[in-house]
N, C-alpha and C. Protein backbone atom coordinates (compact mmCIF):
# COMPACT_ATOMS: atom_id res chain seq x y z
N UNK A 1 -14.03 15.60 0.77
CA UNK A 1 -14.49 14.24 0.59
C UNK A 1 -13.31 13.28 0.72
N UNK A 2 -13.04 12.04 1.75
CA UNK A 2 -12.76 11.11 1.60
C UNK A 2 -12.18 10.85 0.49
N UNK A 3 -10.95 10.07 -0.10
CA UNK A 3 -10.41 9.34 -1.21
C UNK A 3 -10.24 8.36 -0.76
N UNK A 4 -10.74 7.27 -1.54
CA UNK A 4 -10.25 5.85 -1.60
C UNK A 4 -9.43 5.48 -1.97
N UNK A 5 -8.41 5.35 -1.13
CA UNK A 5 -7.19 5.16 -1.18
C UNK A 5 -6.82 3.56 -1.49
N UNK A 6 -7.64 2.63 -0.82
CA UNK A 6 -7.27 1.67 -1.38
C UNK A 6 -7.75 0.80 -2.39
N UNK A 7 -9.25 1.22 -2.82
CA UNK A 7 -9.89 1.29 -4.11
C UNK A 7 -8.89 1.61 -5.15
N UNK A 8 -8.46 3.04 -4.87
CA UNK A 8 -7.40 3.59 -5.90
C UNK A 8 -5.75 3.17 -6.12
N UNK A 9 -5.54 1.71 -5.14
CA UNK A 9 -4.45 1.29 -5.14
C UNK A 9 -4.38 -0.22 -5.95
N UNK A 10 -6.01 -0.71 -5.54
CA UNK A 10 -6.08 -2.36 -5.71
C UNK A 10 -6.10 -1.77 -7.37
N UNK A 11 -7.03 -0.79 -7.91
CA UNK A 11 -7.22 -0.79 -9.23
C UNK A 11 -5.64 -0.26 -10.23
N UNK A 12 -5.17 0.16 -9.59
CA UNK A 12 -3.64 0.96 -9.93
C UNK A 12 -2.91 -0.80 -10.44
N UNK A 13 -2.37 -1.38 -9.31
CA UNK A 13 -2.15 -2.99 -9.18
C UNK A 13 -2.66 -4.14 -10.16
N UNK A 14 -4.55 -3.61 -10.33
CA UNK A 14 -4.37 -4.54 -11.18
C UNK A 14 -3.95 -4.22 -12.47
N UNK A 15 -4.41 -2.98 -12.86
CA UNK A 15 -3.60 -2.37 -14.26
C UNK A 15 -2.12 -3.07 -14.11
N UNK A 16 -1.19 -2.73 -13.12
CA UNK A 16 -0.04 -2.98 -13.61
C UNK A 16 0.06 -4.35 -14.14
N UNK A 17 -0.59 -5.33 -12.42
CA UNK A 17 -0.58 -6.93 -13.08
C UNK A 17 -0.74 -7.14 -14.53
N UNK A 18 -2.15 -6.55 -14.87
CA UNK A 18 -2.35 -6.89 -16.41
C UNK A 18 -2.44 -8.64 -16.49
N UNK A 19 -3.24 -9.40 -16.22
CA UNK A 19 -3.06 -10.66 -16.13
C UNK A 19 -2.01 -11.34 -16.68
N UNK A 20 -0.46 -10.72 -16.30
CA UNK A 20 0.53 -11.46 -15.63
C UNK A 20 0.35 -12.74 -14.74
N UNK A 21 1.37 -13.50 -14.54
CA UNK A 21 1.23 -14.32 -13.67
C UNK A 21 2.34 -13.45 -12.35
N UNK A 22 1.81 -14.41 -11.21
CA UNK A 22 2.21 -13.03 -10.01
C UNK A 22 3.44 -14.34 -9.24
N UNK A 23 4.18 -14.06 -8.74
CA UNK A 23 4.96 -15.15 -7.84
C UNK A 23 4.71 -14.76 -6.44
N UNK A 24 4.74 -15.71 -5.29
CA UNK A 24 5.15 -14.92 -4.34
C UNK A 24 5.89 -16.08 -2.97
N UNK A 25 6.71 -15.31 -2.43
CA UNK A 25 7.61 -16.00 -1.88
C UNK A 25 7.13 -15.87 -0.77
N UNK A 26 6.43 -16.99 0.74
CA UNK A 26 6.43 -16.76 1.97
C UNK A 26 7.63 -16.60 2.64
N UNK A 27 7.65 -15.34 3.65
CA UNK A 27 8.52 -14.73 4.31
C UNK A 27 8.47 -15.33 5.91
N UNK A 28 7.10 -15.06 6.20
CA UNK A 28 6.86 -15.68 7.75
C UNK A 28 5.39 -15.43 7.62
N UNK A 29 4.98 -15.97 9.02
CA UNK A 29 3.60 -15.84 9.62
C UNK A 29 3.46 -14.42 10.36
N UNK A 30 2.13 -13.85 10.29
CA UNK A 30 1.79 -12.91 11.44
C UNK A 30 1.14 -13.20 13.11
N UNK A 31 0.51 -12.84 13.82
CA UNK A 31 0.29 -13.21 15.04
C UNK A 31 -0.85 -13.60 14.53
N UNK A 32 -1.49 -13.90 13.47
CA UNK A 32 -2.48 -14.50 13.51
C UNK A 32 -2.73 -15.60 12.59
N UNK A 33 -1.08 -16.13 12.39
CA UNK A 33 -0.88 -17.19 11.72
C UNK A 33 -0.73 -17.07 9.96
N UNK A 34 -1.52 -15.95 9.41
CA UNK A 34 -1.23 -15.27 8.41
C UNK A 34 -0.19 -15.43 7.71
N UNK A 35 0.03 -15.91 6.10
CA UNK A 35 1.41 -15.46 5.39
C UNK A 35 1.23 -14.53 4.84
N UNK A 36 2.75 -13.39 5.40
CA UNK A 36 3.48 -12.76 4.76
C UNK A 36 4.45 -13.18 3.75
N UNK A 37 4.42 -12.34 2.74
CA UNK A 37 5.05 -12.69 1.76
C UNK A 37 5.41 -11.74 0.83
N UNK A 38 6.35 -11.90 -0.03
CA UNK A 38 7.20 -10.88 -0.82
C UNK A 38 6.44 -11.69 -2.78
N UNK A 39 5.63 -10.89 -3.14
CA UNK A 39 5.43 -11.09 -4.34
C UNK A 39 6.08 -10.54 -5.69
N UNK A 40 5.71 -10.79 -6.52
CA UNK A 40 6.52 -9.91 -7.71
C UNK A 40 5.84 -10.41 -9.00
N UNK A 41 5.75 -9.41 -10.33
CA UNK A 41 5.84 -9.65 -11.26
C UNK A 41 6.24 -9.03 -12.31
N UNK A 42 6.91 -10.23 -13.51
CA UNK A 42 7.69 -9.75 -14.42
C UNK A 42 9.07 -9.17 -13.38
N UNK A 43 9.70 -9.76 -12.22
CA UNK A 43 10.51 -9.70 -11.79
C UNK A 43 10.19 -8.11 -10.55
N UNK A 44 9.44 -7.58 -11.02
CA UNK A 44 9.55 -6.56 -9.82
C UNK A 44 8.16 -6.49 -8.68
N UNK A 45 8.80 -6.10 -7.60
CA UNK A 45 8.55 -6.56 -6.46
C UNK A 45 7.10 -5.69 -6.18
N UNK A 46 6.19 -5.88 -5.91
CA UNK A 46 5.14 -5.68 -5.80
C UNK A 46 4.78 -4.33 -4.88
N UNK A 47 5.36 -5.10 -3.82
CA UNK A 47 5.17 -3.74 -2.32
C UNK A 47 6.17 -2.70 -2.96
N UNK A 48 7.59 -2.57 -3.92
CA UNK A 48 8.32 -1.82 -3.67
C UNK A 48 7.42 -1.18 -5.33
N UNK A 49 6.68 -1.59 -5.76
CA UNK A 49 6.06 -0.65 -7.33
C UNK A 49 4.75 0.44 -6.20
N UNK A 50 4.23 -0.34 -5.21
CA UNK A 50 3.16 -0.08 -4.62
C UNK A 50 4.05 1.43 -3.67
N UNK A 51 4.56 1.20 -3.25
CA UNK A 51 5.49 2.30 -2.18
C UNK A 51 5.90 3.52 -3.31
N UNK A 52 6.40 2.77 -4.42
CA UNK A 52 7.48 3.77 -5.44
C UNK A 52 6.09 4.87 -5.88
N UNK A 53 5.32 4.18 -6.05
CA UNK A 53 4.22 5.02 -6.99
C UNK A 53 2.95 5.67 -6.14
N UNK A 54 3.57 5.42 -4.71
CA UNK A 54 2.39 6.39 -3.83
C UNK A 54 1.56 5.28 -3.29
N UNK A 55 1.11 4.67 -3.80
CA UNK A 55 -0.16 3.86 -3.34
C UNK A 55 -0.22 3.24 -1.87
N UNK A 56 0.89 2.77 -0.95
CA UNK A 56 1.00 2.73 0.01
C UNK A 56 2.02 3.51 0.66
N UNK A 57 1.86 3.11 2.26
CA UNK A 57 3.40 3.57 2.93
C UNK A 57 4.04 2.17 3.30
N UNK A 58 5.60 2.60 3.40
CA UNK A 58 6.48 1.29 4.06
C UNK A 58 5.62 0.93 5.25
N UNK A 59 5.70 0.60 5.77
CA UNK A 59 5.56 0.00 7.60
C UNK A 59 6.85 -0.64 8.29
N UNK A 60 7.49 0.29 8.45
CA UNK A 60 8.80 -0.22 8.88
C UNK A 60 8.60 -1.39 10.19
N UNK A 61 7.90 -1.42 10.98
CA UNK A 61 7.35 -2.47 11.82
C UNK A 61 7.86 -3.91 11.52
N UNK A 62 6.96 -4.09 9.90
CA UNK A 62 7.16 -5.19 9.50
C UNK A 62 7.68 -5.13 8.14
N UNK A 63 8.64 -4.34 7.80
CA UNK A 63 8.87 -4.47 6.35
C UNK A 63 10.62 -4.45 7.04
N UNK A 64 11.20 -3.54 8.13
CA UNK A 64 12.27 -3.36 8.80
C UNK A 64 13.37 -2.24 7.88
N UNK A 65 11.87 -1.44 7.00
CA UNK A 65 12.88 -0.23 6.54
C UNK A 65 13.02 -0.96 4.67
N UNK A 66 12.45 -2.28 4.43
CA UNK A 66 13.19 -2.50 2.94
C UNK A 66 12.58 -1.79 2.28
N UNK A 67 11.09 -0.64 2.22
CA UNK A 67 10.71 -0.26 0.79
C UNK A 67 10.93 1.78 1.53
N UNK A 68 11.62 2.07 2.48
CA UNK A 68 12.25 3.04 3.14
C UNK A 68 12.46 4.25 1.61
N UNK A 69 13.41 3.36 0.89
CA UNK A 69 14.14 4.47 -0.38
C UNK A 69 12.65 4.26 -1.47
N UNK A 70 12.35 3.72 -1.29
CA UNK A 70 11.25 3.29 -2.69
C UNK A 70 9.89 4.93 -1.87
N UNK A 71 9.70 4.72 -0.91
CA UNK A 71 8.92 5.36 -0.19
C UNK A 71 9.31 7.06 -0.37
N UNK A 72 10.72 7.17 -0.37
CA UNK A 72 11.43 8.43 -0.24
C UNK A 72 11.18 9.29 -1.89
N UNK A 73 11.51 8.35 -2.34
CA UNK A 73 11.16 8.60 -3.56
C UNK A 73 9.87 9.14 -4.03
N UNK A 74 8.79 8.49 -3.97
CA UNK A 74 7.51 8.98 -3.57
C UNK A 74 7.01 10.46 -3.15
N UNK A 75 7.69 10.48 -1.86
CA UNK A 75 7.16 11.38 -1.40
C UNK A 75 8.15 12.67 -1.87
N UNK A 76 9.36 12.78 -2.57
CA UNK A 76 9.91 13.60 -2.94
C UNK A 76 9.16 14.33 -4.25
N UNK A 77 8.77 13.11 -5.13
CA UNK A 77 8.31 13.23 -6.33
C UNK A 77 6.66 13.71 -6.38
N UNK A 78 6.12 13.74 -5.01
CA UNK A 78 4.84 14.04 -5.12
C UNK A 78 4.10 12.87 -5.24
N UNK A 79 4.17 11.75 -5.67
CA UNK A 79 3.35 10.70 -6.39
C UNK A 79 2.33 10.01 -5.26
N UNK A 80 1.09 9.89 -5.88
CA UNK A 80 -0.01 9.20 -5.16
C UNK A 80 -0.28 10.05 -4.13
N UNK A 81 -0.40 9.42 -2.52
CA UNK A 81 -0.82 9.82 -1.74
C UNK A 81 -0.04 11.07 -1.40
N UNK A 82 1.68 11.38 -1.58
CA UNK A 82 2.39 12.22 -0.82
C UNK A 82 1.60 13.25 -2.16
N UNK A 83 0.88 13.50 -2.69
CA UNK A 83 0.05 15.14 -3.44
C UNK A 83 -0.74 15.64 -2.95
N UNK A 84 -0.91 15.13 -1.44
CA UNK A 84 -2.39 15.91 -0.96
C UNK A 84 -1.69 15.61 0.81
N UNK A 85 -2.55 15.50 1.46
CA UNK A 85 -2.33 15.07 2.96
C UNK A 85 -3.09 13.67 3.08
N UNK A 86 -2.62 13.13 4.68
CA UNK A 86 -3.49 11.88 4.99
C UNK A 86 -2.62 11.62 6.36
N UNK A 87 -2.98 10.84 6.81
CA UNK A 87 -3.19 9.81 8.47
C UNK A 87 -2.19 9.10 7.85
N UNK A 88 -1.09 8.39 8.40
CA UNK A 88 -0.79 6.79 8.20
C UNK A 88 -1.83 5.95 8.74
N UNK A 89 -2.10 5.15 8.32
CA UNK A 89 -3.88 3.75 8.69
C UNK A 89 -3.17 3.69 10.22
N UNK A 90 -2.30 3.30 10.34
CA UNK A 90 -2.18 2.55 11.92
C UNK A 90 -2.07 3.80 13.03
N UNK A 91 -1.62 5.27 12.40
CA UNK A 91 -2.48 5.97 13.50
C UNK A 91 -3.22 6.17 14.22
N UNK A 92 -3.99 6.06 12.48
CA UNK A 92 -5.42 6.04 12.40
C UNK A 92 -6.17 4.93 13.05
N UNK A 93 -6.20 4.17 13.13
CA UNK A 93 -6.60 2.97 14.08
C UNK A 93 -6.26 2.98 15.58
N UNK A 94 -5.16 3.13 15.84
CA UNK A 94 -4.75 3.89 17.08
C UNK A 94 -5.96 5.31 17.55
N UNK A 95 -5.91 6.26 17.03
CA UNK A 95 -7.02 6.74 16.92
C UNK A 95 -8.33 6.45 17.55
N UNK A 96 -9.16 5.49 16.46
CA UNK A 96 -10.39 4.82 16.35
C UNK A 96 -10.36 3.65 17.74
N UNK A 97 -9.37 3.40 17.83
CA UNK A 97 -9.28 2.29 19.25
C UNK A 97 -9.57 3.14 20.49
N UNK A 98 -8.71 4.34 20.23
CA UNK A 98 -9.06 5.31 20.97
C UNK A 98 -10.58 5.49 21.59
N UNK A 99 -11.28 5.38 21.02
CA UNK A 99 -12.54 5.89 20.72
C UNK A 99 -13.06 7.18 20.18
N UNK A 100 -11.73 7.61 19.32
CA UNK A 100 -12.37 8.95 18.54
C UNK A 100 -13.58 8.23 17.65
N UNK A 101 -14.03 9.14 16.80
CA UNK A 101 -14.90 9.56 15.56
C UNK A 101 -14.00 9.33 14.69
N UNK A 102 -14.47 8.49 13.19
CA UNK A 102 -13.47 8.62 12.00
C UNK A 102 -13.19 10.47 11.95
N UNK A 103 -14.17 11.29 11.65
CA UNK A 103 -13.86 12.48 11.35
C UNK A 103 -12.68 13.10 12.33
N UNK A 104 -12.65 12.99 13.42
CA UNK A 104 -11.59 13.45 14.79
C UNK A 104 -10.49 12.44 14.74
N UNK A 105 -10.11 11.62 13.61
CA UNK A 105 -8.86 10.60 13.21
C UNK A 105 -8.81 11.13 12.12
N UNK A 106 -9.06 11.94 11.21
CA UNK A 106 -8.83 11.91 9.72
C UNK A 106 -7.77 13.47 9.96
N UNK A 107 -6.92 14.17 8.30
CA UNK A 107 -5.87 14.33 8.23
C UNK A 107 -6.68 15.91 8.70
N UNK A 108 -7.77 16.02 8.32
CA UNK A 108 -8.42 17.22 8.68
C UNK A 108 -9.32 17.36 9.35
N UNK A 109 -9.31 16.88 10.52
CA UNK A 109 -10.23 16.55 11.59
C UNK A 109 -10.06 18.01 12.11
N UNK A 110 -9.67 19.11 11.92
CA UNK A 110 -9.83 20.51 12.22
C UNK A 110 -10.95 21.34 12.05
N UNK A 111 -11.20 20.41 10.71
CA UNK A 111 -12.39 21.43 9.75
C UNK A 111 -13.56 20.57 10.15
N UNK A 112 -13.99 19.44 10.76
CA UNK A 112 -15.02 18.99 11.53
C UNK A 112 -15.59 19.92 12.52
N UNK A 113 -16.82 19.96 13.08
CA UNK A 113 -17.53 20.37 14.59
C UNK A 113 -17.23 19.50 15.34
C-alpha cells in the first residue's frame, strides 16, 4: 500500500509549528512567478527540520546542495522516508510524463502485472 508521504509530512510540520509564529524570507521567483522562500521557526529553518527528519528530499536543482548534510543525515540515521524505499517525486513525474502508469513509476513497480 501506498504511504502518504506528504499527508505524513504536512502533519509532522504542523506538530512541530505548534502555533508558533512562522517567518519567511523571499529568496526569488520560480518560472511561474511563484515565491520561493526560506522560512523558519523559533529560529530553525524549516526545509532543513523537514530534510533532517526524513520528510522530504533536498532538490539540489533548486536548493544548490544547502539541505545536502541535513539530508545525509537522514538517510544515515534511517529517519522518515530513508526506512523503507521510494521514487524521488521528480522521477517520478518524469516517469508519468512519460506516459507510464503510477504503478510502472512507483519504487516497486516489479511486483505490479
Amino acid at each position: 500500500m501506498p504511504h502518504r508521504c506528504g499527508a505524513t509530512a504536512a502533519n509532522a510540520l504542523g506538530a512541530f509549528i505548534a502555533r508558533r509564529p512562522v517567518t519567511c524570507v523571499p529568496v526569488s521567483l520560480d518560472q511561474y512567478g511563484r515565491t520561493a522562500a526560506t522560512c523558519s521557526v523559533g529560529g530553525i529553518d524549516l526545509a532543513d527540520w523537514l530534510v533532517r527528519s526524513g520528510f522530504v528530499l533536498d532538490w539540489p536543482r533548486y536548493s544548490n546542495g544547502k539541505y545536502a548534510s541535513a539530508q545525509r543525515d537522514a538517510e544515515r540515521a534511517g529517519r522518515g522516508i530513508w526506512a523503507g524505499s521510494f521514487v524521488e517525486p521528480w522521477l517520478y513525474r518524469v516517469c508519468i510524463r512519460a506516459g507510464a502508469r503510477s504503478a510502472a513509476c512507483s519504487d516497486d513497480a516489479s511486483v505490479h502485472p
